[in-house]
Protein backbone atom coordinates (compact mmCIF):
# COMPACT_ATOMS: atom_id res chain seq x y z
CA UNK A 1 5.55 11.03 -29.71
CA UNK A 2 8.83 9.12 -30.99
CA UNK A 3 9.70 8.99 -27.49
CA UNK A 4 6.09 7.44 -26.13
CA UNK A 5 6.51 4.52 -29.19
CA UNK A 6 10.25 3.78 -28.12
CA UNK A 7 9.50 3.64 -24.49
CA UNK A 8 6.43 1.16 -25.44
CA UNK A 9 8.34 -0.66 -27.78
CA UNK A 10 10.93 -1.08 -25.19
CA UNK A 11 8.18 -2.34 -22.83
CA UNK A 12 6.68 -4.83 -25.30
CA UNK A 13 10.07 -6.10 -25.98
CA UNK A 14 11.46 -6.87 -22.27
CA UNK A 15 8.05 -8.60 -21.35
CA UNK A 16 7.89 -10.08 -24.63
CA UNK A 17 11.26 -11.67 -23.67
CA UNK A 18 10.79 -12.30 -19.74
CA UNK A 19 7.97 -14.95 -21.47
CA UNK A 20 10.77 -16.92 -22.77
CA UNK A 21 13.59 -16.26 -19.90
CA UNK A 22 12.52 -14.18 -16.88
CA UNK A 23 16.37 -13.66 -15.85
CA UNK A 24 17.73 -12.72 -19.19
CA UNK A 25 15.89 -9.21 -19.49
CA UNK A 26 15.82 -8.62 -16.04
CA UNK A 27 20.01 -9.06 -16.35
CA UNK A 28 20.55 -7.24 -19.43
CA UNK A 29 18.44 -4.34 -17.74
CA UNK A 30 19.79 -4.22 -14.05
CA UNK A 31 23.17 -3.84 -16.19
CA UNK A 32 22.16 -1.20 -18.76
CA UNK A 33 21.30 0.67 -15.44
CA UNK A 34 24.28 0.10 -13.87
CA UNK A 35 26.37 1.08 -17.36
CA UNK A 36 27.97 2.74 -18.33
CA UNK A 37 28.52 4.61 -15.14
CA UNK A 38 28.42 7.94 -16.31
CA UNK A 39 25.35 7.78 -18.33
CA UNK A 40 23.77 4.62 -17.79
CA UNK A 41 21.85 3.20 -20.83
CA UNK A 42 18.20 2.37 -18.66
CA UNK A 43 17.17 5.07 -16.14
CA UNK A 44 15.11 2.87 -13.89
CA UNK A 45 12.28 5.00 -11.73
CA UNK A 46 11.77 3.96 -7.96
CA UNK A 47 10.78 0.91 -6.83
CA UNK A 48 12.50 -0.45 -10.09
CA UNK A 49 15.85 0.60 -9.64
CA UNK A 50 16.30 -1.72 -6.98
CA UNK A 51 16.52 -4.47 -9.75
CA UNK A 52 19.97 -2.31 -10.91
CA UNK A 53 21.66 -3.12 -7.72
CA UNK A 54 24.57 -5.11 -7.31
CA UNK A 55 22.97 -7.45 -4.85
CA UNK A 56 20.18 -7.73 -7.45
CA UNK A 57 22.19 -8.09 -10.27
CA UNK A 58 24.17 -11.09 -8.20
CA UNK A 59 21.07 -13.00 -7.67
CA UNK A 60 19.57 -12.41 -11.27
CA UNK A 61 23.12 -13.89 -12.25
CA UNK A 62 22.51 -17.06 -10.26
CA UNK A 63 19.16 -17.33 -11.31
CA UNK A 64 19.76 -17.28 -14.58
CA UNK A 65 22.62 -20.11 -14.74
CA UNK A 66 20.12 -21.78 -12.10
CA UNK A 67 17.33 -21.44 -15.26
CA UNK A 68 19.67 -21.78 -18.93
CA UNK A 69 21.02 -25.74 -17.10
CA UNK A 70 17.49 -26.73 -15.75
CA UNK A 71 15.98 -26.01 -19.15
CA UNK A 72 18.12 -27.83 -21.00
CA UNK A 73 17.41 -31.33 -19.60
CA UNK A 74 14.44 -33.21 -20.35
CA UNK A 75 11.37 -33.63 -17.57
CA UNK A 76 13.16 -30.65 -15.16
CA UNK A 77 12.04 -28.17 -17.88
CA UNK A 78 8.46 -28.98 -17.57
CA UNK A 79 8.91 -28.69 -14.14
CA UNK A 80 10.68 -25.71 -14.29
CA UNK A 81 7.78 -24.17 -16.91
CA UNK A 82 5.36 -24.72 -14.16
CA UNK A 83 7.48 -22.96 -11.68
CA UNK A 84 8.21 -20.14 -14.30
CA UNK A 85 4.24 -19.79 -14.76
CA UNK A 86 4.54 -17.55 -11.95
CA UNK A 87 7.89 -16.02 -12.28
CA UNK A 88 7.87 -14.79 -16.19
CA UNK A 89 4.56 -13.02 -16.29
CA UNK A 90 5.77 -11.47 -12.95
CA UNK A 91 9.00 -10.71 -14.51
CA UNK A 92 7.35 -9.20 -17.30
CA UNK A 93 5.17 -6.75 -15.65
CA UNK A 94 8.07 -5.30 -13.75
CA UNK A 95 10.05 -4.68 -16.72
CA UNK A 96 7.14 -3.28 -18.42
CA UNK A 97 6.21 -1.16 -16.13
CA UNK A 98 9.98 -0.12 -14.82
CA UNK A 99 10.63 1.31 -18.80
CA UNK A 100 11.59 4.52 -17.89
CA UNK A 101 9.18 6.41 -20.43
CA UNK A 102 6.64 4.21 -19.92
CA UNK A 103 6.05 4.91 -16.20
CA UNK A 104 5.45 8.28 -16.83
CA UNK A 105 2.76 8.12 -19.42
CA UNK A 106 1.01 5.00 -18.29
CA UNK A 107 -0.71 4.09 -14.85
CA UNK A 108 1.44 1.94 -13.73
CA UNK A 109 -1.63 -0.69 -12.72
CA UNK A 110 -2.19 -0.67 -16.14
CA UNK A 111 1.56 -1.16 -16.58
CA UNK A 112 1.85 -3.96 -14.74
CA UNK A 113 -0.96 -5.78 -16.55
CA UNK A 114 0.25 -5.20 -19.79
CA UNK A 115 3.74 -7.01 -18.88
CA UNK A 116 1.61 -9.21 -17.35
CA UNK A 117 -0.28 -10.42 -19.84
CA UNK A 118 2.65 -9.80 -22.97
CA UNK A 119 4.70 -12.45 -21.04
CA UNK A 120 2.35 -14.40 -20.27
CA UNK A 121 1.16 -15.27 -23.42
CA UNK A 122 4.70 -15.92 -24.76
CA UNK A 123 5.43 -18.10 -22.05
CA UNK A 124 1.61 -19.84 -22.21
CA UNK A 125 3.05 -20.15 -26.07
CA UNK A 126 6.22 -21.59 -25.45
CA UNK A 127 4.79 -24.10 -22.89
CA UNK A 128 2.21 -25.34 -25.45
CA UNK A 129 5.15 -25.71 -28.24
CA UNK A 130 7.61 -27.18 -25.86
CA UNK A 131 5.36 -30.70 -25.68
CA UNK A 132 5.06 -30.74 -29.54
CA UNK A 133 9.17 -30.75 -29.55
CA UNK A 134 9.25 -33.22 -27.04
CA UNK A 135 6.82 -35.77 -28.65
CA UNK A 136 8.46 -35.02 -32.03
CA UNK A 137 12.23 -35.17 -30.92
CA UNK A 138 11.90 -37.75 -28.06
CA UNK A 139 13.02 -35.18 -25.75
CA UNK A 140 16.19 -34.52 -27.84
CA UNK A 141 15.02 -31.47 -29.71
CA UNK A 142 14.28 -29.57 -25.93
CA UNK A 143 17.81 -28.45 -25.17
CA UNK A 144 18.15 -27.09 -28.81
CA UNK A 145 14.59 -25.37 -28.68
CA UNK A 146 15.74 -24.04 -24.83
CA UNK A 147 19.14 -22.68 -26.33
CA UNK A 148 17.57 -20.85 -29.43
CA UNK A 149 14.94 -19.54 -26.87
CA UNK A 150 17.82 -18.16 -24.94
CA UNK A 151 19.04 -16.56 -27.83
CA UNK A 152 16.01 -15.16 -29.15
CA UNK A 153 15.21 -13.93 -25.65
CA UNK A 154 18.95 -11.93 -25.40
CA UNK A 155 18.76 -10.53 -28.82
CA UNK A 156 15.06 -8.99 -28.02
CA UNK A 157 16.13 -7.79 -24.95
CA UNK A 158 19.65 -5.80 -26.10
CA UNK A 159 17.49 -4.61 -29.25
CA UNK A 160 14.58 -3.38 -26.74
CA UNK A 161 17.33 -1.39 -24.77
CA UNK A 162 19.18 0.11 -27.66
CA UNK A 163 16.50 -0.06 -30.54
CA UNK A 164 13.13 -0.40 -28.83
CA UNK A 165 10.99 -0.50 -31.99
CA UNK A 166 12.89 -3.18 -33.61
CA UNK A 167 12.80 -5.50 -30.80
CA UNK A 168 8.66 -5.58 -30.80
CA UNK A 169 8.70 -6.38 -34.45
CA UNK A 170 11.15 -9.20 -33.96
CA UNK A 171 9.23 -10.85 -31.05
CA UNK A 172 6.00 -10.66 -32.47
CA UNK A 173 7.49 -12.42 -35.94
CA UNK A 174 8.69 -15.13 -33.46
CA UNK A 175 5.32 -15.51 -32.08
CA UNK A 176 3.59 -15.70 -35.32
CA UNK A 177 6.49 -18.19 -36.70
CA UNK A 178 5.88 -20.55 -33.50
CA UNK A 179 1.88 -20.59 -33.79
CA UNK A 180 2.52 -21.12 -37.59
CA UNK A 181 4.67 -24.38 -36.58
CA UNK A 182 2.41 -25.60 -34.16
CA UNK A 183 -1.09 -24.95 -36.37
CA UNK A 184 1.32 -27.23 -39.40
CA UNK A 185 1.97 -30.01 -36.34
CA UNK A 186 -1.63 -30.45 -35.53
CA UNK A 187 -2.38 -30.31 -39.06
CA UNK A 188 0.10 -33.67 -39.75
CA UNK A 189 -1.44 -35.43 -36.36
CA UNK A 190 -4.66 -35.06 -37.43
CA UNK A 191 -4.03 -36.42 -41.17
CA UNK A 192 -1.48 -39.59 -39.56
């Protein structure tokens, strides 16, 4: 039973994070399969351990630099949000449904449509906050909201690898904090 709620809370975590950055989790995991060598931290379950090969892990590398720079700078990261519309929901189902324990247990149509839908709705959240920052911060504010979404996104994903349960509690509090923020925002537009 402890087993079932780790590998879930594992799940929830990664997709939860692929919502913010699709490469980060997908790194951090392709790695943990990779390491260490003798006992590697993620046992990833055909078709998914292709994502823990080196050529993989290469082009998650590049994609990820490719992602952190064109987040950072005003007007490319709403175009890159509309490109990652497709890409962190996407991302999200396959580490959802490549959790090792979670595979097992769970269809993995069902799987993928949990991941699916978990990032998803963090990135659908992120994409309606990142406006709000813009308007507020005259674009200034985006690289600092990117960079703290980086970092929220790598500290999820290392706690869903090493302490699954954790990690779900953490993203959901993030969700909750950034609906909170944006419910006070519209709050102050309407009264102005």
């Amino acid at each position: 039973m402890i087993e079932a709620i780790s590998g879930l809370s594992a799940a929830f975590g990664l997709s939860g994070s692929a919502g913010l950055n699709a490469y980060i989790p997908l790194l951090l995991v392709a790695l943990a399969a990779r390491f260490p060598m003798s006992d590697p931290l993620v046992e990833l379950q055909a078709p998914y351990d292709l994502i823990g090969s080196w050529w993989a892990i290469g082009l998650l590398a590049v994609l990820l630099v490719v992602e952190m720079v064109a987040d950072k700078i005003p007007a490319v990261d709403t175009v890159n949000d509309g490109i990652n519309t497709i890409v962190r929901p996407a991302a999200g189902a396959i580490l959802f449904a490549g959790s090792a324990n979670v595979i097992t247990d769970i269809h993995p149509i069902l799987a993928l449509g949990a991941g699916l839908l978990v990032a998803g709705g963090v990135h659908a959240t992120k994409t309606a906050a990142r406006p709000v920052v813009t308007v507020t911060t005259a674009g200034v504010g985006n690289p600092i909201v990117s960079i703290i979404e980086d970092v929220v996104a790598l500290v999820v994903s290392l706690l869903a690898i090493v302490l699954p349960i954790i990690a779900a509690l953490l993203m959901g509090a993030f969700l909750i904090l950034v609906i909170v923020l944006m419910r006070r925002w519209r709050r102050r537009k309407m009264l102005a």
